[in-house]
Structure formats: structure tokens, C-alpha cells
Protein backbone atom coordinates (compact mmCIF):
# COMPACT_ATOMS: atom_id res chain seq x y z
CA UNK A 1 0.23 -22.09 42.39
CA UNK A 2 -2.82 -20.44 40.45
CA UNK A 3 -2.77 -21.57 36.60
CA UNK A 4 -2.44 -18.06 34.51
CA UNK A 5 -5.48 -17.61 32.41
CA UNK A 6 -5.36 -17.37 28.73
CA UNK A 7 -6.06 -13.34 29.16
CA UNK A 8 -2.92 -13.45 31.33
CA UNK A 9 -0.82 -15.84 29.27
CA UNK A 10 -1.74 -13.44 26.23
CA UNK A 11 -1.11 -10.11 28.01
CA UNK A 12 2.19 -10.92 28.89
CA UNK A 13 3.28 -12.36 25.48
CA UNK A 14 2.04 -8.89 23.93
CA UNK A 15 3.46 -7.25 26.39
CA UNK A 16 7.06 -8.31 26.62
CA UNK A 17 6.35 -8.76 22.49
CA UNK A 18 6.96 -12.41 22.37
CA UNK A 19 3.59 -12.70 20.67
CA UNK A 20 3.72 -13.29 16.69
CA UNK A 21 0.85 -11.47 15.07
CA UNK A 22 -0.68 -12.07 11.91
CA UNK A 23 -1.96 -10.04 9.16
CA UNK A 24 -4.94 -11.87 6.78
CA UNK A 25 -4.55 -8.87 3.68
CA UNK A 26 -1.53 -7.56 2.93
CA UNK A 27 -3.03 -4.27 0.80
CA UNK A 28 -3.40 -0.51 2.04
CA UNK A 29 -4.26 -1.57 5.48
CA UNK A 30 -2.49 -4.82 6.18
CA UNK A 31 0.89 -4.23 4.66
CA UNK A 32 1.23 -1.06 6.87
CA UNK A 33 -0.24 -2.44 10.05
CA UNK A 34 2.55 -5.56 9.57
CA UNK A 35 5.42 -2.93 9.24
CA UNK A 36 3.93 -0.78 12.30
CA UNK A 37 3.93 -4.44 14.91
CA UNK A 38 7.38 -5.47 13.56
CA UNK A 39 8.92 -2.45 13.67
CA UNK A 40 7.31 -2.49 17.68
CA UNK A 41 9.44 -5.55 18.01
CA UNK A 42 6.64 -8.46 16.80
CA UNK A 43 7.07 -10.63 14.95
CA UNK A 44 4.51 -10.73 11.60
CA UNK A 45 3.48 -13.42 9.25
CA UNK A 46 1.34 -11.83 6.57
CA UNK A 47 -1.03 -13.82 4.83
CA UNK A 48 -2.72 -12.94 1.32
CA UNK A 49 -4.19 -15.13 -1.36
CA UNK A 50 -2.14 -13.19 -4.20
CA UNK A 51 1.11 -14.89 -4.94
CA UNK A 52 2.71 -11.94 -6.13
CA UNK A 53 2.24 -9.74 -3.08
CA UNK A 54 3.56 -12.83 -0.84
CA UNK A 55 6.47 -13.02 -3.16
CA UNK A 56 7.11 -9.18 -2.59
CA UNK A 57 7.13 -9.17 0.19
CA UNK A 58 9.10 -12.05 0.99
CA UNK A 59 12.13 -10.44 -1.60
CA UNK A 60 11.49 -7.11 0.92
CA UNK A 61 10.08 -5.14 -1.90
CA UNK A 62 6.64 -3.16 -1.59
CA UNK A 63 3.88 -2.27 -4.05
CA UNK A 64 2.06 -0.02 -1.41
CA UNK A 65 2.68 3.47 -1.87
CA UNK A 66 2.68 4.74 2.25
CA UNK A 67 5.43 1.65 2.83
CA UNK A 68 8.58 2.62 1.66
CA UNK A 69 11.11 -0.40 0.55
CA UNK A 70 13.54 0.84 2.05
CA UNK A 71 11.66 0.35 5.56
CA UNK A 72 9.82 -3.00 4.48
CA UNK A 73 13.52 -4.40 3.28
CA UNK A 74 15.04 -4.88 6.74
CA UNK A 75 12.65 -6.12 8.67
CA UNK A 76 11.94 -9.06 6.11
CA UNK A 77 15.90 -9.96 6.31
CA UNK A 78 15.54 -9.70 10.36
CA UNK A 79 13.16 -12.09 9.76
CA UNK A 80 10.31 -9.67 11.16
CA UNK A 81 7.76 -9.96 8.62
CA UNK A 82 7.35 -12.88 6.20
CA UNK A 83 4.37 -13.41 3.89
CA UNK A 84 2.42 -16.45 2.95
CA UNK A 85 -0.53 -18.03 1.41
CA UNK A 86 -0.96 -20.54 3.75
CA UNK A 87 -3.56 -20.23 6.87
CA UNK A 88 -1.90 -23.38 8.67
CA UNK A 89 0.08 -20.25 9.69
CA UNK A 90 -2.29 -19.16 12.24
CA UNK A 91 -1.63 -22.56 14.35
CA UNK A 92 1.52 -20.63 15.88
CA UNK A 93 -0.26 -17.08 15.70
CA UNK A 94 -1.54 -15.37 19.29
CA UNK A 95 -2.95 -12.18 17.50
CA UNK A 96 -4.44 -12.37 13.83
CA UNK A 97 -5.50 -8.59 12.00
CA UNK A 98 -8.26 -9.42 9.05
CA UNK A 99 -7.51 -6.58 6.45
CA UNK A 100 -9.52 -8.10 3.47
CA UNK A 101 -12.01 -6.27 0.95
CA UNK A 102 -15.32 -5.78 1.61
CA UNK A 103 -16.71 -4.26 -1.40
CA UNK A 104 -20.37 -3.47 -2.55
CA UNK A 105 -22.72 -5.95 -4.98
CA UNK A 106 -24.01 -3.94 -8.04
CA UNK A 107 -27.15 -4.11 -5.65
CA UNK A 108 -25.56 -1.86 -3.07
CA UNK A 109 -24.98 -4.99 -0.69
CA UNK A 110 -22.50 -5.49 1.24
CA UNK A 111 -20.04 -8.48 -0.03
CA UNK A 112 -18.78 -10.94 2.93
CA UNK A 113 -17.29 -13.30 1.08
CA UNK A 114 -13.56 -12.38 1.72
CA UNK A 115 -14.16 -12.32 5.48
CA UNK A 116 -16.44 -14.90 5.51
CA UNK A 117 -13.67 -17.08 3.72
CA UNK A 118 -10.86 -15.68 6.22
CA UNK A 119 -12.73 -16.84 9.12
CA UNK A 120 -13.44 -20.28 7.67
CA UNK A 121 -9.51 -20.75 6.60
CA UNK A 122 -8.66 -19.06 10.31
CA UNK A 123 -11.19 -21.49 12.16
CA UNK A 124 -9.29 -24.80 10.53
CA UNK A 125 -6.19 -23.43 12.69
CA UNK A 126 -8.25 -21.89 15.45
CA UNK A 127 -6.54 -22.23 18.94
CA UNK A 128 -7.30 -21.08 22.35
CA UNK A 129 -5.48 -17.59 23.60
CA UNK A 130 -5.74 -16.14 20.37
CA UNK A 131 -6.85 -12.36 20.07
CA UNK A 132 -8.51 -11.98 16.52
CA UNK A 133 -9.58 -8.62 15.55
CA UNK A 134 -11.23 -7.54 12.23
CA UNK A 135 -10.40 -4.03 10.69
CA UNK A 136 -12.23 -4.58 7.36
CA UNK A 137 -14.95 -1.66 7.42
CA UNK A 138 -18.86 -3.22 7.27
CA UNK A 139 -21.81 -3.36 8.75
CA UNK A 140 -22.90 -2.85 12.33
CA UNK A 141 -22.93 -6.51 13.80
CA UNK A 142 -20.69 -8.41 11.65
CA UNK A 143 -18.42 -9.46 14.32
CA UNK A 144 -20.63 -10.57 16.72
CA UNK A 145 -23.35 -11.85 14.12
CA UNK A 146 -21.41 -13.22 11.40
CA UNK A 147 -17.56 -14.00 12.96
CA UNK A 148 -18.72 -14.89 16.96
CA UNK A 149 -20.17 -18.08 15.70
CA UNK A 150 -17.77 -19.11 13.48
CA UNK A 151 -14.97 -19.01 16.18
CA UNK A 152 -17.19 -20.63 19.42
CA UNK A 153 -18.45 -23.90 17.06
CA UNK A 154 -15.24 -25.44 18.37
CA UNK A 155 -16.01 -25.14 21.65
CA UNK A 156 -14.06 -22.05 22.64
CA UNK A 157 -15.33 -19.50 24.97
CA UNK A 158 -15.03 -15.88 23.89
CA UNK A 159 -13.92 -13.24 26.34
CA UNK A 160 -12.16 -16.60 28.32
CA UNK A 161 -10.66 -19.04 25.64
CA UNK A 162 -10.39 -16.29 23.10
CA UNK A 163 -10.59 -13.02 22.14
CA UNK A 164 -12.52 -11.27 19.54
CA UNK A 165 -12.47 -6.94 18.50
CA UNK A 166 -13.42 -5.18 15.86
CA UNK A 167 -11.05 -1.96 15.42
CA UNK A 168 -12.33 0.09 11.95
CA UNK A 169 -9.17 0.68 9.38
CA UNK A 170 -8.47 4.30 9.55
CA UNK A 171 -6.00 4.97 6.06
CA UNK A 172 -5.40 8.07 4.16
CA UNK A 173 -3.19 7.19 1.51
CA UNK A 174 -0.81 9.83 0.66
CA UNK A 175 -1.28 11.72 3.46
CA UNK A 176 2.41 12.96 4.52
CA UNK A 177 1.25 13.79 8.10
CA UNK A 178 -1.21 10.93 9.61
CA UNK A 179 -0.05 7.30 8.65
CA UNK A 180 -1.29 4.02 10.52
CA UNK A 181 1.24 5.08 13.98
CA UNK A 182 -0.27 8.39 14.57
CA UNK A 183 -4.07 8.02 13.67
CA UNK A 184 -6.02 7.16 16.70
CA UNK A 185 -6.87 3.61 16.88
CA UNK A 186 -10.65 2.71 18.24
CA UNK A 187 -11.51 -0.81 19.18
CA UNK A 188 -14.26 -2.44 20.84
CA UNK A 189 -14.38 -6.10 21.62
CA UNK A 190 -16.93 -8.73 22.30
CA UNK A 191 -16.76 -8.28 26.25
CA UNK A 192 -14.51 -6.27 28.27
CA UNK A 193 -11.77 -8.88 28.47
CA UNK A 194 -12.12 -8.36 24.95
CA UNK A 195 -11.65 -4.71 24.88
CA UNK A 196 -8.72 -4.65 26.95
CA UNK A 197 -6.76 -7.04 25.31
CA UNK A 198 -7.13 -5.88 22.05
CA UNK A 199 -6.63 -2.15 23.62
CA UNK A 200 -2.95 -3.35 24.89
CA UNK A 201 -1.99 -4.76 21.81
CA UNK A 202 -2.58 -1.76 19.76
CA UNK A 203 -0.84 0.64 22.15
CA UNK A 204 2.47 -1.98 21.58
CA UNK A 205 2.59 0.03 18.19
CA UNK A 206 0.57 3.01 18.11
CA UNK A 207 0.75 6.30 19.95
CA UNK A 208 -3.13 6.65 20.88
CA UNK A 209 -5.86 4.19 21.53
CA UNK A 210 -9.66 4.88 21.92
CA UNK A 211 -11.64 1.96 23.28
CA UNK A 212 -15.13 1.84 23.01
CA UNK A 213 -18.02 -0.40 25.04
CA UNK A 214 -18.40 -2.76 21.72
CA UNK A 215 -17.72 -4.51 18.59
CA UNK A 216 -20.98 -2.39 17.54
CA UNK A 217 -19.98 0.69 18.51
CA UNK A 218 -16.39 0.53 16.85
CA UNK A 219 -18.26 -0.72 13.79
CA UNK A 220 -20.56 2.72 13.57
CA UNK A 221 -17.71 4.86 14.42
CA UNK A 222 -16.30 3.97 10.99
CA UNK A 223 -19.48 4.56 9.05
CA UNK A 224 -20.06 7.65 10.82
CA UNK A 225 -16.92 8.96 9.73
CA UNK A 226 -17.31 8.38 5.89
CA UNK A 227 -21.10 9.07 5.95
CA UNK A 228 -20.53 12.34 7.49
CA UNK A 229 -17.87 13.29 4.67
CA UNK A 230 -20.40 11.73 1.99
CA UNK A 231 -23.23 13.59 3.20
CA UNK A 232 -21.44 17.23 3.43
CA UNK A 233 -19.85 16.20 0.14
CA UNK A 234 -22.88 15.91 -1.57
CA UNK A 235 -24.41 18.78 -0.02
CA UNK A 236 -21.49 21.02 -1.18
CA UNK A 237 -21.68 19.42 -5.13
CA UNK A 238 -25.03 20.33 -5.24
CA UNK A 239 -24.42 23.76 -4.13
CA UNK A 240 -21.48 23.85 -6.89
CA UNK A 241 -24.48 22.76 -9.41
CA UNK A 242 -26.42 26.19 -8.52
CA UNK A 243 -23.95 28.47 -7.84
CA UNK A 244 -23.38 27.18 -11.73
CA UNK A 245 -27.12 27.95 -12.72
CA UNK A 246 -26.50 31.35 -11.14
CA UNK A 247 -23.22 31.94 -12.43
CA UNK A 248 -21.24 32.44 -9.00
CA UNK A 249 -18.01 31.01 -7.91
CA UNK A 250 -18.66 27.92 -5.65
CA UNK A 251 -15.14 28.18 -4.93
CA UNK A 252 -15.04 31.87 -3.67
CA UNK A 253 -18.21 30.88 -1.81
CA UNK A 254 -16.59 28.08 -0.04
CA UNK A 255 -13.77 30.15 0.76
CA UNK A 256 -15.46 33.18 2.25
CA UNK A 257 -17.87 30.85 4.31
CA UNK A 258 -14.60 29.45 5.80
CA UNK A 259 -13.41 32.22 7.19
CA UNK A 260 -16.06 31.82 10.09
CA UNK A 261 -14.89 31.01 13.06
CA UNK A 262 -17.28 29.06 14.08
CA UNK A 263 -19.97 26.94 13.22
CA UNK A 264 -18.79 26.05 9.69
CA UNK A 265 -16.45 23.42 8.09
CA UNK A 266 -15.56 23.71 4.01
CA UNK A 267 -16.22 20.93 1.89
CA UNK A 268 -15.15 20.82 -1.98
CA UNK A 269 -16.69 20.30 -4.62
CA UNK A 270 -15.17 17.62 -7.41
CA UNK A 271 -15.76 15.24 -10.12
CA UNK A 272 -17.47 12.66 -7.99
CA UNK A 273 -16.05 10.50 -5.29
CA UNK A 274 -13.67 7.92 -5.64
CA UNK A 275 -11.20 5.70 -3.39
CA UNK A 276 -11.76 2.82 -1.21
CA UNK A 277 -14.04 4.56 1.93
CA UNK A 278 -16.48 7.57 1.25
CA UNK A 279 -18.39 6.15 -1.81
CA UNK A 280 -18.80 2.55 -0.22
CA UNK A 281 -18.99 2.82 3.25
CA UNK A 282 -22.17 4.65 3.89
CA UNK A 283 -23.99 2.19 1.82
CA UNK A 284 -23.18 -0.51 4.35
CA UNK A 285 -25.20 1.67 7.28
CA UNK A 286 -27.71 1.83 4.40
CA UNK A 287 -28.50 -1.76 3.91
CA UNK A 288 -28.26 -2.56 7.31
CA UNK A 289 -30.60 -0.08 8.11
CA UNK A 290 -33.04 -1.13 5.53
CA UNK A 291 -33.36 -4.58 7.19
CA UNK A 292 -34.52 -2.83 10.11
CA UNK A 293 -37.21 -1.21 8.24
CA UNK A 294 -35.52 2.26 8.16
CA UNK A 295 -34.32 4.19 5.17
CA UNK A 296 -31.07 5.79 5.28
CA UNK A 297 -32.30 9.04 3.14
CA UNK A 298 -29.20 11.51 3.81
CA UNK A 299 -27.23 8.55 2.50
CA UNK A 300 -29.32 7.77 -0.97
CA UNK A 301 -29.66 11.32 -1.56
CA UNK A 302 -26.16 12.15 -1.46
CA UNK A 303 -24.85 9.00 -3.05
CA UNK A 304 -27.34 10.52 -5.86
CA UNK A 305 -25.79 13.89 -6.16
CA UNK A 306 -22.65 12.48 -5.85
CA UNK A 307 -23.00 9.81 -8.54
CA UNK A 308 -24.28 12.73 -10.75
CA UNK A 309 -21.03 14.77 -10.65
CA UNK A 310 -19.11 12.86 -13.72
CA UNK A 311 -22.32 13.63 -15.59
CA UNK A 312 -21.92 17.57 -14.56
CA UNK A 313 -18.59 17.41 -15.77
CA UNK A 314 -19.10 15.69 -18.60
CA UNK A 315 -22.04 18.07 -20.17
CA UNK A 316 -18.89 21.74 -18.86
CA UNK A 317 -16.77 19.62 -21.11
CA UNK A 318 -19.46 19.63 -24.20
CA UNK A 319 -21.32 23.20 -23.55
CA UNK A 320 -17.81 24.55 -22.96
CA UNK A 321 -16.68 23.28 -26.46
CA UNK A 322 -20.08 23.45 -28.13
CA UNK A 323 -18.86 27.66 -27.35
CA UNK A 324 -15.95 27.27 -29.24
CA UNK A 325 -18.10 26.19 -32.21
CA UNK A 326 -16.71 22.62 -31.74
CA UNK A 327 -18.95 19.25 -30.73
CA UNK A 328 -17.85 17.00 -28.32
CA UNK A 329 -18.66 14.05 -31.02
CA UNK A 330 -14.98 13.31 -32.89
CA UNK A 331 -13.55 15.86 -30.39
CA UNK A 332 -10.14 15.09 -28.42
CA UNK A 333 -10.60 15.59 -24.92
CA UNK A 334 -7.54 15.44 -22.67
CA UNK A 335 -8.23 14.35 -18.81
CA UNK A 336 -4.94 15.39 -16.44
CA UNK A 337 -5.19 12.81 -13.33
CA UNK A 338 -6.96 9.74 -13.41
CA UNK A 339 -5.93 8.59 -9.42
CA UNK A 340 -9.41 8.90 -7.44
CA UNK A 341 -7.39 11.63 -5.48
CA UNK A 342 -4.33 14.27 -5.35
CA UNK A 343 -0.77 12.71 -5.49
CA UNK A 344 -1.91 8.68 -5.18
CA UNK A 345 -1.39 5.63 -7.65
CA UNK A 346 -5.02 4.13 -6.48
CA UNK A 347 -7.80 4.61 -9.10
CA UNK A 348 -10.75 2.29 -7.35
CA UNK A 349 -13.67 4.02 -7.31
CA UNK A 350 -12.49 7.29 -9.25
CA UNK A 351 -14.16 9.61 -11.20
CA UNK A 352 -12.24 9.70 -14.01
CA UNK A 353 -12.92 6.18 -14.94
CA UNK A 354 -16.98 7.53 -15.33
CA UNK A 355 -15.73 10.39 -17.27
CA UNK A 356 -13.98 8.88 -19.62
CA UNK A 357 -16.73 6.26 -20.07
CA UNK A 358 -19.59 8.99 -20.84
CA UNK A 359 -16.41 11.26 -23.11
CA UNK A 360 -16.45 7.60 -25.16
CA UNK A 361 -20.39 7.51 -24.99
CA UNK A 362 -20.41 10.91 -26.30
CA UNK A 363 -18.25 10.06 -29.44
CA UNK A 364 -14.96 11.66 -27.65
CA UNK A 365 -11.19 10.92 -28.91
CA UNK A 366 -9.85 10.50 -24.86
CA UNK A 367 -6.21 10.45 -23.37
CA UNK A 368 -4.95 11.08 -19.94
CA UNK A 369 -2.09 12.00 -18.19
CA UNK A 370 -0.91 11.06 -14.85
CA UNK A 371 2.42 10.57 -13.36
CA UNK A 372 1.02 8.12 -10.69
CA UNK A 373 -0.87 5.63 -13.11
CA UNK A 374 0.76 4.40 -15.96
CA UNK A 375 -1.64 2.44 -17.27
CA UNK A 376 -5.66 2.07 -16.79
CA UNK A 377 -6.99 -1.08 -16.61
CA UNK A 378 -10.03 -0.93 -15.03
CA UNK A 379 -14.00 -1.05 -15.41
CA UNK A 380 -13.53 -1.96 -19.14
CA UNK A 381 -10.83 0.52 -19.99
CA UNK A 382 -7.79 0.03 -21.15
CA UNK A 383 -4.96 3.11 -22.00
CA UNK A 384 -1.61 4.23 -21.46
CA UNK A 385 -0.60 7.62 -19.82
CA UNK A 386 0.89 9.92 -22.47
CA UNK A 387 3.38 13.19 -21.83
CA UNK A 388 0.82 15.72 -20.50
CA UNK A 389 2.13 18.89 -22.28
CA UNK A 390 1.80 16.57 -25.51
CA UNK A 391 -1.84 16.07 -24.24
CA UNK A 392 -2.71 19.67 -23.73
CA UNK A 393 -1.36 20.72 -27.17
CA UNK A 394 -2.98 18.24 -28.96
CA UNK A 395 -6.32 18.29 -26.91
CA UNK A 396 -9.35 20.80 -28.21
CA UNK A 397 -10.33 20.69 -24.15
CA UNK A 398 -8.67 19.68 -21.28
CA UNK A 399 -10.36 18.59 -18.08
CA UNK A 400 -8.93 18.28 -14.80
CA UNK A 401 -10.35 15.53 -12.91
CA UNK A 402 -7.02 14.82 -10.40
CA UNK A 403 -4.77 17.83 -9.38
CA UNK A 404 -1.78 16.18 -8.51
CA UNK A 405 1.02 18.75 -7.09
CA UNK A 406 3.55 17.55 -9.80
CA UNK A 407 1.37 18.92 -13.06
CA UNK A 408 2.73 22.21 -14.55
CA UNK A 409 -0.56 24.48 -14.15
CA UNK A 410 1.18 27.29 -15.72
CA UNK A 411 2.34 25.42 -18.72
CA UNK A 412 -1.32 23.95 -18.99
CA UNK A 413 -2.93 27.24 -19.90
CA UNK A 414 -0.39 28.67 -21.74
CA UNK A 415 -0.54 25.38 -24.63
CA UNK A 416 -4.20 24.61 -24.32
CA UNK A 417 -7.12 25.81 -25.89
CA UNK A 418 -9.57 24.86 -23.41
CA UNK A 419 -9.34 23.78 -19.80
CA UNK A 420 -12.34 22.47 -17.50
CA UNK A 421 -11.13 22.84 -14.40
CA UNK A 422 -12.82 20.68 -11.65
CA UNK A 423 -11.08 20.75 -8.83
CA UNK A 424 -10.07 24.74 -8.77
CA UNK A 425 -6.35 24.02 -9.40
CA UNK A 426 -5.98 26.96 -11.46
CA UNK A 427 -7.03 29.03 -8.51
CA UNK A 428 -6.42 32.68 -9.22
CA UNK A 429 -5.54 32.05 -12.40
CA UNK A 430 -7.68 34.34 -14.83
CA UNK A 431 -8.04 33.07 -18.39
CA UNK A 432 -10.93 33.12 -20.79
CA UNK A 433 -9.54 29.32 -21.81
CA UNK A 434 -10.31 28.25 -18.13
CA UNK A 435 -14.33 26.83 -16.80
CA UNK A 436 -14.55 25.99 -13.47
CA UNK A 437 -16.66 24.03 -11.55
């Protein structure tokens, strides 16, 4: 009788979902991923190095916004998921998903310590038939560069012993209609065994797959992605910084040049990028490019223009007051929404933590509002959300840096003397109290 490989062994454990996965980060990627394979029928051992997610989790309770409890709940008492700190876990794993961080130095380089410490803690515990597959967004060539040796010092053959993809994270918090089951899933692995494993154990759980020719390519297709938005971001801020030299409406622009058919896609304008993707991710294609002798001079530009905006802002706040006969020195500014986007509790990376900086710089009394965030703590700042209407009254200006649905727009301009508007919530509202963008 012919002894079943370990591809075989591993395809028919996914398969009939006998296979226990594991998830190495249990934040906006990892925690959903978990709840997606266990509610496929896997079962899911989480692992994190923060007690009191692992202790959430275990009680069935969830911090992530796009995970309700009520979902998470009953699959921890099935005994579907269950968290841990420990990596001796991965001794009985098949499949492992490495969710961590990968943030940015100061020096715009990319930071591999948290996978570069999940691979060591995985390799203690490393077996043969596992599938391992990292979704942490970097550089092209990490997994074949930096994880590919890591895993084959023991011996272990990859694309026979083991089995090693890179798949890039695709999350939108917030987004009502495209969570982790419906987003196409790319992956790209090592070899084509690779590939096809890691292709069958994503279509367990999600509707559509996309596999690619390798680890490489999957890497790109996630830079691409964010670079692209970067890039026609910035391009569209610094129109929004003429249009305001000529005194036109960026936003009426935008919206006329969208009714093309063809040929055209609208970008917005804002107070500078925030969140976990578009201001980081390009600058990984960036280094890596820069090692090859190359610069990367779409990306620098825009990151530029787009580090600029909280400055723009900043100086509508104080030529908008400075119009009212009022400095922005001793003045109380107001900023509504402090989440790095609409209708999210996340504030990495978001504007409003710049603004509020520079309003301080500037000798500016500052309080926010937001009904996502109750408290900033953050990049050196430390507040507590007030009431927003007892904001706006009290406020000489209001800015709008976040235009969460649940704010009462209306209200806003009837109590305050002075809005700056950046994100053109008060669309086709007409008020001489209101500068836009």
C-alpha cells in the first residue's frame, strides 16, 4: 500500500475539517480569520502575547469591532476557538495564520521583529505536515528570504515536509458590506504544492480564492493595492490645495469629474491619512526598492503631500478665525471625530492626533468629540471625549476631521460659530459659518 504524503495527509484533514488551525495575532485580522475557520467547522487555537485579549476571548467576549460577541460567544463554549499565550500550542496545529504587526521605524523601515519572533516561538514546535501562511502585509521577499530559512534549519523540506504561503490581509474595518468571508483571498506559496494547499484551505471558509505563481507576487499585490490608493490620494489633496489658491470647490470638481463614464475614478480629499494600511504600506515597496538602487518617487512624493494635509488644516482653522478677528493662540478649537476614518473605534495612524498636536503647538484650548473613542491615549495625548453639542457651543471653531454618520450636522451649524469642514460632510449645506476643504 503507497504511504500518503504529507500534502495528502494534510489535504484530507482540511478537507473533511479535522485539521485545527492556528491564529499567531488575535487583532483586526486574526480575531476575524479565527471566527471565519471555526465557524467553517475548524477548530482554532488563537495565540497572542496580550493576556487580556487571550482572556477575552477565552470568557467569549470581543474587543474587535467587525466580530460581534454575540457570534464569538458560541463558538468559544463549543469549544471552537480558544486563545492562548503559549506557542507549545502549535505542536498539535496542521495550519498556523501569522496576523502580527508590522509597523514602520521612525526611519521609514520596515519592523520584523513581531514576525521574526513568531517564527522563532513557531520553529521550537515546528512539525512536519504543517501549512504555515503569513498574512502580515511587508515587503516583497519576506517569506521566502526571511521565514523559508527559519522553518528548513530543522531539516524539513518545503513544498514536501511542509508548507509555506504568503496570503496579504485584506480588512476594511467598518465596512457593512465586505468582511474577511466575502473579500477575495490571494495566496501564493513557496512552490506549487504550496499554492494549492494553502488555496484549499482558504476556500474551507471563504467564498473566492485567487492564487497567484508566488509568495512574491501575493506580497506586491498587497502593496499595489495601498500604493495605488496613496498615490491617487495624494494626487487628489494636492489638487484640493489649488482649487483652494483659486478659490474653487474641490468637492464640486470631484463630483462633476465623476460623472464620466469612463476613464476616471474619484478620490477625496481629507485631513491626511490614517489607519493601519495606506499610510504604511507603500513605504515597505519603498525601502525595498531602495536596496535595489531604485527610488520609489510616486511613493515619497505622495507620502509628502499627504503628510502635509494636518498642516493645511491646521493653518483653514487659524486664517478662518484670524477672519473673525480672533487668533488661534488661547482660542478653543473643537475637533468632531478623532477615529482615522468614518464610523470606527481605531485611531492608529489618524489625522486628528497631528491636528491636535500642531492646535497645542499653536497655543490652542482643544477638545473632541467622538462617539467611537472615548478616550485618546495615544502619541503623547491624553483626553476624554466630551458631549459634542457642548463642544460646538463652547468652541470659537469647529473642525471636522472624522464624519461619522451618528453626528448631528444640522445641529452643528445651527450652535457653532465656526465650522472647518474637511471632509465635505456639510455637503449642500450653505452657511457663511462653514470653510471647506
Amino acid at each position: 500500500m503507497e504511504t500518503m504524503t504529507h500534502f495528502d495527509e494534510l489535504r484530507k484533514k482540511i478537507e473533511s475539517h479535522t485539521a485545527t488551525a492556528g491564529v499567531v495575532g488575535l487583532g483586526y485580522v486574526g480575531l476575524p480569520l479565527a471566527v471565519e475557520l471555526a465557524e467553517a467547522g475548524f477548530s482554532v487555537v488563537g495565540i497572542d502575547v496580550q493576556q487580556s485579549k487571550i482572556d477575552a476571548i477565552n470568557r467569549g467576549e470581543s474587543y474587535i469591532q467587525d466580530v460581534p460577541t454575540s457570534v464569538l460567544k458560541p463558538l468559544v463554549d463549543a469549544g471552537k476557538i480558544r486563545a492562548t499565550a503559549d506557542f507549545a500550542a502549535v505542536e498539535k496545529l496542521d495550519t498556523i495564520n501569522i496576523c502580527v504587526p508590522t509597523p514602520l521605524r521612525k526611519t521609514k523601515d520596515p519592523d520584523m521583529s513581531y514576525i521574526v519572533r513568531s517564527c522563532e516561538e513557531i520553529a521550537k514546535y515546528f512539525h512536519a505536515g504543517m501549512l504555515v501562511i503569513l498574512e502580515s502585509t511587508t515587503y516583497p521577499g519576506t517569506t521566502d528570504e526571511l521565514m523559508l530559512p527559519m522553518f528548513e534549519a530543522g531539516g524539513l523540506k518545503v513544498g514536501k515536509d511542509f508548507f509555506l504561503c504568503f496570503s496579504p490581509e485584506r480588512v476594511d474595518p467598518g465596512n457593512p458590506n465586505f468582511q474577511t468571508k466575502n473579500i477575495p483571498k490571494v495566496v501564493g506559496g513557496i512552490t506549487a504544492e504550496c499554492t494549492r494547499i494553502g488555496a484549499t484551505f482558504y476556500r474551507q471558509a471563504l467564498e473566492t480564492v485567487v492564487p497567484v505563481g508566488s509568495t512574491r507576487v501575493a506580497e506586491m499585490v498587497k502593496l499595489l493595492e495601498n500604493t495605488f490608493r496613496m498615490i491617487n490620494i495624494g494626487l487628489v489633496n494636492e489638487i484640493a490645495m489649488m482649487c483652494d489658491n483659486m478659490s474653487i470647490n474641490v468637492w464640486e470638481v470631484i463630483e462633476a469629474a465623476a460623472t464620466k463614464p469612463f476613464g476616471f475614478m474619484p478620490f477625496y480629499p481629507g485631513p491626511g491619512l490614517g489607519g493601519h494600511c495606506i499610510p504604511i504600506d507603500p513605504f515597505y515597496l519603498s525601502w525595498k526598492t531602495k536596496q535595489s538602487g531604485i527610488e520609489a518617487r510616486f511613493i515619497e512624493l505622495a507620502g509628502y503631500i499627504n503628510g502635509q494635509m494636518p498642516h493645511f488644516v491646521v493653518d483653514k482653522i487659524q486664517n478662518a478665525l484670524n477672519e473673525h478677528t480672533k487668533p488661534l493662540k488661547g482660542s478653543h478649537v473643537h475637533v468632531m471625530g478623532v477615529a482615522y476614518k468614518r464610523d470606527i473605534d481605531d485611531v492608529r495612524e489618524s489625522p486628528a492626533l497631528d491636528i491636535i498636536h500642531l492646535l497645542g503647538k499653536r497655543g490652542a484650548k482643544v477638545t473632541y468629540s467622538d462617539p467611537y473613542v472615548a478616550k485618546i491615549n495615544a502619541d503623547g495625548i491624553e483626553m476624554s471625549a466630551i458631549e459634542a453639542a457642548a463642544g460646538a457651543t463652547a468652541a470659537d471653531c469647529v473642525v471636522i476631521v472624522t464624519d461619522h454618520k451618528s453626528f448631528d450636522y444640522a445641529g452643528l451649524v445651527r450652535t457653532a460659530r465656526l465650522i472647518v469642514d474637511s471632509r465635505n460632510a456639510l455637503k449642500g449645506i450653505e452657511s457663511e459659518k462653514v470653510v471647506r476643504l
